[in-house]
PDB file of N, CA and C in Angstrom:
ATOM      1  N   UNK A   1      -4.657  -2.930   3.281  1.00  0.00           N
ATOM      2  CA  UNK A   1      -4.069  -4.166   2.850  1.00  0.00           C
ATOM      3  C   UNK A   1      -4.669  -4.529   1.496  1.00  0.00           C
ATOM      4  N   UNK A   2      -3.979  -5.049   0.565  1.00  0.00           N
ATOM      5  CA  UNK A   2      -4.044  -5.342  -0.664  1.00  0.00           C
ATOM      6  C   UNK A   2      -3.902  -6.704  -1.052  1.00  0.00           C
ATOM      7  N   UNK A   3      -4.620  -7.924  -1.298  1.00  0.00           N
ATOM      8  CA  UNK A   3      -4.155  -9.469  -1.870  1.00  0.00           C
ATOM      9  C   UNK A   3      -4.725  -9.235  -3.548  1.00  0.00           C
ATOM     10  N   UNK A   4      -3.345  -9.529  -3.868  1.00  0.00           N
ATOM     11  CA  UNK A   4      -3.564 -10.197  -5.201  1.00  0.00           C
ATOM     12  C   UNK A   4      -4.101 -11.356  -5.355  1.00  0.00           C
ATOM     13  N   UNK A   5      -5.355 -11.437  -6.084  1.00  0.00           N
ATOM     14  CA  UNK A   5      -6.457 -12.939  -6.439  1.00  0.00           C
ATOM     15  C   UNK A   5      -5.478 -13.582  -6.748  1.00  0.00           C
ATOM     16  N   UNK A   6      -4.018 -13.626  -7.864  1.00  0.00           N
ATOM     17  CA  UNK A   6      -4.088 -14.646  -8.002  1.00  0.00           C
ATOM     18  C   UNK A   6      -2.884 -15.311  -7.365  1.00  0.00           C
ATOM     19  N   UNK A   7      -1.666 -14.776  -7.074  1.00  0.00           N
ATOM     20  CA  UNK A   7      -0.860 -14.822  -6.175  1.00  0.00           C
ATOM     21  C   UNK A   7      -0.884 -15.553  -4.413  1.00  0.00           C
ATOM     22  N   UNK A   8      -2.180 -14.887  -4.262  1.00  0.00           N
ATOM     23  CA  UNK A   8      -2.799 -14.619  -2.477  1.00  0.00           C
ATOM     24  C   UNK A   8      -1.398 -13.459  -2.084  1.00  0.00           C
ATOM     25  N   UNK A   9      -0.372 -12.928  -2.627  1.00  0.00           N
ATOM     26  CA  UNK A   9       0.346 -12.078  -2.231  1.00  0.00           C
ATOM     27  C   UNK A   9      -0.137 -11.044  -1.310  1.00  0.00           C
ATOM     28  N   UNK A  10       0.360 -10.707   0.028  1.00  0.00           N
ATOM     29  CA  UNK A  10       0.038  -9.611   0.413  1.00  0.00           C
ATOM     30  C   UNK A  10       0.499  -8.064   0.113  1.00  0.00           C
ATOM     31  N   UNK A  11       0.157  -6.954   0.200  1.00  0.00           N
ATOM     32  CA  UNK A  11       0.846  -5.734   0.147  1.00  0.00           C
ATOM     33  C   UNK A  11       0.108  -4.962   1.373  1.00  0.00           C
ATOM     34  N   UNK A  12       0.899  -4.710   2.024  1.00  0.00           N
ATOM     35  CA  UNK A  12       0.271  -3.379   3.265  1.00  0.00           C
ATOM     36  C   UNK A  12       0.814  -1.903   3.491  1.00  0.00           C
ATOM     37  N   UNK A  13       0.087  -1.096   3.771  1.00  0.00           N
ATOM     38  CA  UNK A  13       0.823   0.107   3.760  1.00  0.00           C
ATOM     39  C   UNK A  13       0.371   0.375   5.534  1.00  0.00           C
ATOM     40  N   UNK A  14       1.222   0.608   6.412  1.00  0.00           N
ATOM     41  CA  UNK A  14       1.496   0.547   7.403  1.00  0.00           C
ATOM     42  C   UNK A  14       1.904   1.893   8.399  1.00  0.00           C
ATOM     43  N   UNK A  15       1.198   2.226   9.270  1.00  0.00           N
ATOM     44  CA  UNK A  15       1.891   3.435  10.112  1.00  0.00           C
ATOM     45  C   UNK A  15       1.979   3.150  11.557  1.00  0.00           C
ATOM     46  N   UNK A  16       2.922   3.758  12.282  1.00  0.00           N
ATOM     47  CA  UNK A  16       3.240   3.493  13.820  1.00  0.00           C
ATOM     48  C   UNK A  16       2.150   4.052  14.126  1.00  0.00           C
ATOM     49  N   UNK A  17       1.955   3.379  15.230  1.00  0.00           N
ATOM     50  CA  UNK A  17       1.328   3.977  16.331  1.00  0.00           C
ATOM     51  C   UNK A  17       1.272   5.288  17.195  1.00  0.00           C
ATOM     52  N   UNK A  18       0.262   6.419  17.051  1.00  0.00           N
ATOM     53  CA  UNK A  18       0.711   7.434  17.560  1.00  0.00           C
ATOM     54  C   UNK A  18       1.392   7.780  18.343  1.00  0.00           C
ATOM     55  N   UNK A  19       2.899   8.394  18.898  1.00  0.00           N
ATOM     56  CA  UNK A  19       3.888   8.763  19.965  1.00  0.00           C
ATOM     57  C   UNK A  19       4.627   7.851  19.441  1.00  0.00           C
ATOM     58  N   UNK A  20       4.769   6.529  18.941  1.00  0.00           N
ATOM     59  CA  UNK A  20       5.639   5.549  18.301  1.00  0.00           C
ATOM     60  C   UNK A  20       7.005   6.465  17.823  1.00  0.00           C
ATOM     61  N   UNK A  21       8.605   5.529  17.429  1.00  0.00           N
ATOM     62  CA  UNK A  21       8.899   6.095  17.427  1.00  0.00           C
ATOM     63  C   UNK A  21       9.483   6.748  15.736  1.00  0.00           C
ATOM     64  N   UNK A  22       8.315   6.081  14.743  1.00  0.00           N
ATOM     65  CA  UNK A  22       8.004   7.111  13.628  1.00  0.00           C
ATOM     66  C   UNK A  22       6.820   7.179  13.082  1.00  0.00           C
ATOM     67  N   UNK A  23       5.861   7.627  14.088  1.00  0.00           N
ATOM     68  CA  UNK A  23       4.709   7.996  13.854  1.00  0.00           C
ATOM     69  C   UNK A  23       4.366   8.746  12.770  1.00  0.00           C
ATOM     70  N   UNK A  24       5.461   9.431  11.776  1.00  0.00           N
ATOM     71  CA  UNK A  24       5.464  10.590  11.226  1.00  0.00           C
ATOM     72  C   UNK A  24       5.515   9.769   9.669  1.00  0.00           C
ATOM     73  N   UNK A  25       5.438   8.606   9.752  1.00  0.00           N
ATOM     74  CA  UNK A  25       6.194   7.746   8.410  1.00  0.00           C
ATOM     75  C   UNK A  25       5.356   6.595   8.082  1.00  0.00           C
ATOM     76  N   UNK A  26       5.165   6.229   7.045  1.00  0.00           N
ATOM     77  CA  UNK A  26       4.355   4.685   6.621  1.00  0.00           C
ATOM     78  C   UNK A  26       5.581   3.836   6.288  1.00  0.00           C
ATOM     79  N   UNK A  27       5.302   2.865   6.507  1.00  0.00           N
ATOM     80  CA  UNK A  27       6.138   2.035   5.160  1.00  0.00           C
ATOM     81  C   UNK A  27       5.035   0.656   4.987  1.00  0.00           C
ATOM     82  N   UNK A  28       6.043  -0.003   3.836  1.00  0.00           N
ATOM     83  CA  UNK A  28       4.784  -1.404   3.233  1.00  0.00           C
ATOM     84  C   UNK A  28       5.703  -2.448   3.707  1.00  0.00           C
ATOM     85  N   UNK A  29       5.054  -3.501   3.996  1.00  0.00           N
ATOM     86  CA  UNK A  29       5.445  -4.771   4.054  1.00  0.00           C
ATOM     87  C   UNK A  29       4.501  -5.876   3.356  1.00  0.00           C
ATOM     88  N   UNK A  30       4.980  -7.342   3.654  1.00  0.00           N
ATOM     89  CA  UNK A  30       4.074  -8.166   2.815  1.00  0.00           C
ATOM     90  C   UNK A  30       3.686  -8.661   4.165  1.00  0.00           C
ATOM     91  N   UNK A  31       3.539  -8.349   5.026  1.00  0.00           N
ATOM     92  CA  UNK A  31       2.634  -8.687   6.174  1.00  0.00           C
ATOM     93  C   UNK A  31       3.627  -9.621   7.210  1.00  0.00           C
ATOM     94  N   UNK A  32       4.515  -9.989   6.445  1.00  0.00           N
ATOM     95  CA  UNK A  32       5.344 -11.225   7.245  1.00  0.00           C
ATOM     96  C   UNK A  32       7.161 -10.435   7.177  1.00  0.00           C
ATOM     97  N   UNK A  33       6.989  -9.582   6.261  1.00  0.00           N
ATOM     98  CA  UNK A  33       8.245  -9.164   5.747  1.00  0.00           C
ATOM     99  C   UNK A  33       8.453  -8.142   6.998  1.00  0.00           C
ATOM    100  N   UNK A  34      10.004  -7.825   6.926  1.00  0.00           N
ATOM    101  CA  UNK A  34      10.088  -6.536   7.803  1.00  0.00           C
ATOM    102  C   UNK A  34       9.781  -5.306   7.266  1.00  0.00           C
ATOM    103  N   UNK A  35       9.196  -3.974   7.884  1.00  0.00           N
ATOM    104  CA  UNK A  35       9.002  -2.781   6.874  1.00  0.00           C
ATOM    105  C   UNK A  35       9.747  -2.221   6.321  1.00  0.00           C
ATOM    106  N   UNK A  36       9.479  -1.630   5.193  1.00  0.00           N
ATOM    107  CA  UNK A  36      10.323  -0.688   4.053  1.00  0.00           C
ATOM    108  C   UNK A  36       9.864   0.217   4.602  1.00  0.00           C
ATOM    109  N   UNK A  37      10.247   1.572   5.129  1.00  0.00           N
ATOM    110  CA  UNK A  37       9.481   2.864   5.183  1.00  0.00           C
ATOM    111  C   UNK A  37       9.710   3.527   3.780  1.00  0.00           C
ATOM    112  N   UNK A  38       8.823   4.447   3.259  1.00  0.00           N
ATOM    113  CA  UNK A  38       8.874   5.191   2.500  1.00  0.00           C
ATOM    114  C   UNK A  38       9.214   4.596   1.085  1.00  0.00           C
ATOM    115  N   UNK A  39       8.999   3.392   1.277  1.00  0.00           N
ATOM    116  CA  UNK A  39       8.900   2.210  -0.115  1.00  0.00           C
ATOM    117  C   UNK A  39       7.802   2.618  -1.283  1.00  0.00           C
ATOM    118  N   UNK A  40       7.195   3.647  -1.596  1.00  0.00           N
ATOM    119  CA  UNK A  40       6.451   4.203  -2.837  1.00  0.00           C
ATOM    120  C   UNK A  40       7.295   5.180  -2.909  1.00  0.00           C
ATOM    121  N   UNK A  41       7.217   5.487  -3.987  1.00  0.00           N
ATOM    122  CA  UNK A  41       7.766   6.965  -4.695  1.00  0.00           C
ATOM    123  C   UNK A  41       6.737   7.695  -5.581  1.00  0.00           C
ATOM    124  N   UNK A  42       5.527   7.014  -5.877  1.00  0.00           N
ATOM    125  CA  UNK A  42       4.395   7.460  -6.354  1.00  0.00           C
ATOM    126  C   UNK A  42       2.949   6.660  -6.603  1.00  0.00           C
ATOM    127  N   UNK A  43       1.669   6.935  -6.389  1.00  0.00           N
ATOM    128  CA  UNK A  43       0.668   6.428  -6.584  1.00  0.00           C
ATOM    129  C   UNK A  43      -0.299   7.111  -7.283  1.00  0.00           C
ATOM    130  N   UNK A  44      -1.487   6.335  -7.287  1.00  0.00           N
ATOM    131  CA  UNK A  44      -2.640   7.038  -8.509  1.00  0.00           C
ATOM    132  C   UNK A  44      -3.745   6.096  -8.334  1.00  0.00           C
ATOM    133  N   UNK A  45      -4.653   6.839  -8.645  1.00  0.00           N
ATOM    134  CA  UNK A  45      -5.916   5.594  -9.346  1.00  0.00           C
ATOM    135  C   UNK A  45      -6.288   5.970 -10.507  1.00  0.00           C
ATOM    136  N   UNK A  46      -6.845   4.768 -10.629  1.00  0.00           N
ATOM    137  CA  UNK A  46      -7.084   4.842 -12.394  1.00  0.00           C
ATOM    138  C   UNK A  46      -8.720   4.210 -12.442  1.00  0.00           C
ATOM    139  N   UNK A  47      -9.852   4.563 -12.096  1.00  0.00           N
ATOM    140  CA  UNK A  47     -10.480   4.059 -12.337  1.00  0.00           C
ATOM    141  C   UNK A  47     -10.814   3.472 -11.016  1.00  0.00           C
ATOM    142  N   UNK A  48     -11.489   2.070 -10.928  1.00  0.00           N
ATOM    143  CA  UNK A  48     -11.219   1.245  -9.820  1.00  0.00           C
ATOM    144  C   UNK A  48      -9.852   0.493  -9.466  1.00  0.00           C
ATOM    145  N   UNK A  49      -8.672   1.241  -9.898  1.00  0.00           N
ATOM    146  CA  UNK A  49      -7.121   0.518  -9.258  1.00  0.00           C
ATOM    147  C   UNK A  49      -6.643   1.600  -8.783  1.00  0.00           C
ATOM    148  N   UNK A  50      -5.993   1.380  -7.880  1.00  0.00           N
ATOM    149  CA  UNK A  50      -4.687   1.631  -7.017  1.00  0.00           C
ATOM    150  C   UNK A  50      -3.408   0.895  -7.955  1.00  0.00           C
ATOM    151  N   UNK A  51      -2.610   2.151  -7.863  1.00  0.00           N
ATOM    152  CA  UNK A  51      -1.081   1.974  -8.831  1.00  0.00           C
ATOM    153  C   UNK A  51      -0.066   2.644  -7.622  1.00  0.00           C
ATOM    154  N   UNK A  52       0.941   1.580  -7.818  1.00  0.00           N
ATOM    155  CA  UNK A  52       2.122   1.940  -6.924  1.00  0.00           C
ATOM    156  C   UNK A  52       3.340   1.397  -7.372  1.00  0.00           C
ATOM    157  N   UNK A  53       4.210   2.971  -7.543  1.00  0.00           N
ATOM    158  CA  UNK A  53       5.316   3.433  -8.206  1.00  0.00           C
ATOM    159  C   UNK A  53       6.546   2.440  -7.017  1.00  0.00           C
ATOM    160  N   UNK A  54       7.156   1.630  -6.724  1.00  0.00           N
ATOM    161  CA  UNK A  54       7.660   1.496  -5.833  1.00  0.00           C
ATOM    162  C   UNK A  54       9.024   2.098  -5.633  1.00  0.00           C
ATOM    163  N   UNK A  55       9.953   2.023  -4.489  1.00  0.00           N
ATOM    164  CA  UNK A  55      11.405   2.018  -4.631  1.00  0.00           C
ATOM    165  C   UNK A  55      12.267   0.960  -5.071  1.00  0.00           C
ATOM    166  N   UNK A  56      13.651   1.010  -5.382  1.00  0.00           N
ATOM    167  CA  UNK A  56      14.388  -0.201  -5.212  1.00  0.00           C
ATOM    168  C   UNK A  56      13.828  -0.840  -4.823  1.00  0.00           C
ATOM    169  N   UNK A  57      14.533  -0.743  -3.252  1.00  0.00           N
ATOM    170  CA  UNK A  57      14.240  -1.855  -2.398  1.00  0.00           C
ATOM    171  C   UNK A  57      12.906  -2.278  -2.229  1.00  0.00           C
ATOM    172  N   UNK A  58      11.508  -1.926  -2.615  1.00  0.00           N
ATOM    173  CA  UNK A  58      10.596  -2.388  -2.331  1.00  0.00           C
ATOM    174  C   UNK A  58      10.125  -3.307  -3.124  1.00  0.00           C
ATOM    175  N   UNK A  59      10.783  -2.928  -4.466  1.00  0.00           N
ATOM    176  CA  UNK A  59      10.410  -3.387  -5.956  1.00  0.00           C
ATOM    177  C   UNK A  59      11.617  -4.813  -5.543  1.00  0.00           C
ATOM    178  N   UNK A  60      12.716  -5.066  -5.071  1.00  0.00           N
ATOM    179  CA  UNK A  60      13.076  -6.200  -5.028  1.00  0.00           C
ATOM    180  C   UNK A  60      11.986  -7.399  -3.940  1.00  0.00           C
ATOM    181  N   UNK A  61      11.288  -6.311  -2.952  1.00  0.00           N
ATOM    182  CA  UNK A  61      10.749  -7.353  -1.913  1.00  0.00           C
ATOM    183  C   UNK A  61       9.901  -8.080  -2.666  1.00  0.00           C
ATOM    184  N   UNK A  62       8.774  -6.465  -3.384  1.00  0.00           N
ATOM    185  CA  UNK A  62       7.104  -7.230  -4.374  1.00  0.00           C
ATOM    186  C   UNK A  62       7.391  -7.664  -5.560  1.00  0.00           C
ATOM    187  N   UNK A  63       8.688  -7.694  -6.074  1.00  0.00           N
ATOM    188  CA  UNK A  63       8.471  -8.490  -7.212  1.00  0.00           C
ATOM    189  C   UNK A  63       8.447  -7.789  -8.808  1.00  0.00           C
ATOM    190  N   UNK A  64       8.581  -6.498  -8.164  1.00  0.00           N
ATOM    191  CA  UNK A  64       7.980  -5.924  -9.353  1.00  0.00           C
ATOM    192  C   UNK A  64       8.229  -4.313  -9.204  1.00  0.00           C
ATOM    193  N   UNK A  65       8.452  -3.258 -10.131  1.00  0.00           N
ATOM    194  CA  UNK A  65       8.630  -1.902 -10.214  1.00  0.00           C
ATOM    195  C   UNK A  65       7.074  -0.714 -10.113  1.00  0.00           C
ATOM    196  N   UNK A  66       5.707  -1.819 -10.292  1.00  0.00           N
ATOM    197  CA  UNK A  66       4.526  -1.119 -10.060  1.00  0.00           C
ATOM    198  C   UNK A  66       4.086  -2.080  -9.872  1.00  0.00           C
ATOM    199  N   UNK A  67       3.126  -1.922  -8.817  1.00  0.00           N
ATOM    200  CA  UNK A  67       1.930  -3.012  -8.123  1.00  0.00           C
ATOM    201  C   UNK A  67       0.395  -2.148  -8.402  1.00  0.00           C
ATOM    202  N   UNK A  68      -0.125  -3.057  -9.126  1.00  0.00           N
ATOM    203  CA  UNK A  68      -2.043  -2.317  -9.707  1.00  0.00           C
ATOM    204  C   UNK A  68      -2.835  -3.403  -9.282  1.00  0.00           C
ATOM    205  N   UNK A  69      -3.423  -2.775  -7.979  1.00  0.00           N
ATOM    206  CA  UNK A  69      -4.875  -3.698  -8.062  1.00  0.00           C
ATOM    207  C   UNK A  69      -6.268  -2.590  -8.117  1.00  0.00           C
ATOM    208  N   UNK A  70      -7.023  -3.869  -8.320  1.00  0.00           N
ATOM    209  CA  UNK A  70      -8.359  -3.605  -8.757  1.00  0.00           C
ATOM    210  C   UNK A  70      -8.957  -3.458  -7.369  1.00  0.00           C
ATOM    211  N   UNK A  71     -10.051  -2.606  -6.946  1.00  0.00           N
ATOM    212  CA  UNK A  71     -10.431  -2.504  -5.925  1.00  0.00           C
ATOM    213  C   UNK A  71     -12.019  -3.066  -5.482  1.00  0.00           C
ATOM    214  N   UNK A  72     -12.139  -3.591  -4.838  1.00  0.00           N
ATOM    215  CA  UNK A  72     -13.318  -4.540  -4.612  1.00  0.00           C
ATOM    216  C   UNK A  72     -13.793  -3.862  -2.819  1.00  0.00           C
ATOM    217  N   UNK A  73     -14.543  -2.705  -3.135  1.00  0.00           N
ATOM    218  CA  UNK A  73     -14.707  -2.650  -1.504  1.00  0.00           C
ATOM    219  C   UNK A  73     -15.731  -3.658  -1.051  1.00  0.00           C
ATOM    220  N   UNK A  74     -15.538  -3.387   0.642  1.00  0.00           N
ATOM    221  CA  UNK A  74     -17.208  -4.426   1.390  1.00  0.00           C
ATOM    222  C   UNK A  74     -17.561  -3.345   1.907  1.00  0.00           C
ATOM    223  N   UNK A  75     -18.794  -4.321   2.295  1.00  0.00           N
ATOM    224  CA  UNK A  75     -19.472  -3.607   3.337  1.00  0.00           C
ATOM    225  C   UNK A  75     -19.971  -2.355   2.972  1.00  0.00           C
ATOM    226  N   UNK A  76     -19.921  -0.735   3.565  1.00  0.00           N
ATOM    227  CA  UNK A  76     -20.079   0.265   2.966  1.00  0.00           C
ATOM    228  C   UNK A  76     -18.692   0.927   2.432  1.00  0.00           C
ATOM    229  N   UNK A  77     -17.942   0.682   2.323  1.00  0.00           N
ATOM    230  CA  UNK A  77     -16.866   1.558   2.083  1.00  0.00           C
ATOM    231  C   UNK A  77     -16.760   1.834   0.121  1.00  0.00           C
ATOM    232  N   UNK A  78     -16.331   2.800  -0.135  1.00  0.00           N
ATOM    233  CA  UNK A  78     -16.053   2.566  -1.640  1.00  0.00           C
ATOM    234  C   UNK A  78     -14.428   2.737  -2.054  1.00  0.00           C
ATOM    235  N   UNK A  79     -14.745   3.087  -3.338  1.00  0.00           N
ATOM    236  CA  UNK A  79     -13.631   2.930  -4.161  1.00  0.00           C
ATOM    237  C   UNK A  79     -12.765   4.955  -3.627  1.00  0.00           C
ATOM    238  N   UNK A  80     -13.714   5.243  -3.698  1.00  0.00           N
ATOM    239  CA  UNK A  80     -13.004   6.555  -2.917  1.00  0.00           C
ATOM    240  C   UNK A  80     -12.722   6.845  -1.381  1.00  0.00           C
ATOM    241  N   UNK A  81     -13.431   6.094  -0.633  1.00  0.00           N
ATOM    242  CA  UNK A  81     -13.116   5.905   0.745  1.00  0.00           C
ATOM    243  C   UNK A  81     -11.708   5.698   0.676  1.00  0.00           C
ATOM    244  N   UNK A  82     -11.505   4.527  -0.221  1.00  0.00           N
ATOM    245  CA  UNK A  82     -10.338   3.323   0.210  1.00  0.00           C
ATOM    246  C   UNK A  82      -9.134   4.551  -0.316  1.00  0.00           C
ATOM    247  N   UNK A  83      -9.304   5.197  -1.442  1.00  0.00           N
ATOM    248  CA  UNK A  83      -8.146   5.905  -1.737  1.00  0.00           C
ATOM    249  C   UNK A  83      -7.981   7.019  -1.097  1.00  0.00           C
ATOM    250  N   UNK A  84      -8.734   7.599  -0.227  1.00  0.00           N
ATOM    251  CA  UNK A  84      -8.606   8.970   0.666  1.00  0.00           C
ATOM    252  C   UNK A  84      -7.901   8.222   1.767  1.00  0.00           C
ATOM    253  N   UNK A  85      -8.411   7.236   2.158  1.00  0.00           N
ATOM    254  CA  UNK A  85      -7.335   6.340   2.943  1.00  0.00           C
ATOM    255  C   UNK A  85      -5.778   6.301   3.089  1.00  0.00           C
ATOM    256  N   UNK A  86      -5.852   5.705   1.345  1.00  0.00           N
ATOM    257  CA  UNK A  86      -4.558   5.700   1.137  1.00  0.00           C
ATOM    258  C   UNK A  86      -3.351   7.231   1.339  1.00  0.00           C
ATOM    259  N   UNK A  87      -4.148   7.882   0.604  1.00  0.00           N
ATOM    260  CA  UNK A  87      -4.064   9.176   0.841  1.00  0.00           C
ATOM    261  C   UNK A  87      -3.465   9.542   1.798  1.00  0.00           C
ATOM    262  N   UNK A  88      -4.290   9.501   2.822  1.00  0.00           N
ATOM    263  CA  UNK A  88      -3.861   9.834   4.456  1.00  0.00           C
ATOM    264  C   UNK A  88      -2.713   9.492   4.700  1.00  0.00           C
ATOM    265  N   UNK A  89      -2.688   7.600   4.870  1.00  0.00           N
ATOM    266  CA  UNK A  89      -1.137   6.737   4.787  1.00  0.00           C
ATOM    267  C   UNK A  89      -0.447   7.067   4.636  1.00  0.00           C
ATOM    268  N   UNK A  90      -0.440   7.883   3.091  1.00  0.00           N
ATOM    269  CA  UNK A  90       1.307   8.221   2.617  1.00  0.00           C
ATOM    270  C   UNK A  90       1.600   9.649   2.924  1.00  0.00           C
ATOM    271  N   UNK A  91       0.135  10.674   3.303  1.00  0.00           N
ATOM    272  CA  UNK A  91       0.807  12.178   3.835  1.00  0.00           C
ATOM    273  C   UNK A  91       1.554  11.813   4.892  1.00  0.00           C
TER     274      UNK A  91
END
C-alpha cells in the first residue's frame, strides 16, 4: 500500500487469496474502489521511488498516467525489501 503525503490518496496492489478464484493475478485499487486487475503496464525504481506506468482504466481511477512515490520504509524493512515485494505482486 502506497499514501500520497499530500493527497492522503491511497494506491494498493492487491492479490487473491491462494485457491481464490484469480489467484494467478494482482490488480490495484484505492482501497475503497473496486479492483482493476492488471491495471500497470509497467514499473521501476528510481532510487528511493516506485514508478507506475498505469492502464487506461487505472489512469482514469488514480488520476493520472504514472504514479511515483518516495519510499519511507519502518521498522526493518528497506527500500529493496519493499520492491522485491512489489516484484512478486506483479509476477
Amino acid at each position: 500500500m502506497f499514501i500520497d503525503d499530500e493527497s492522503l490518496a491511497c494506491f494498493q496492489i492487491q492479490r487473491d487469496l491462494t485457491g481464490g478464484p484469480r489467484a494467478d493475478e494482482y490488480c490495484v485499487t484505492t482501497g475503497a474502489s473496486a479492483p482493476i486487475y492488471g491495471g500497470i503496464v509497467e514499473w521501476r525504481r528510481v532510487e528511493d521511488r516506485l514508478e507506475f506506468a498505469l492502464t487506461r482504466r487505472a489512469s482514469r481511477l488514480f488520476g493520472d498516467e504514472v504514479l511515483s512515490f518516495e519510499i519511507s520504509p519502518v521498522d526493518e524493512a528497506t527500500i529493496d525489501d519493499i520492491a522485491a515485494h512489489v516484484d512478486r505482486l506483479l509476477r
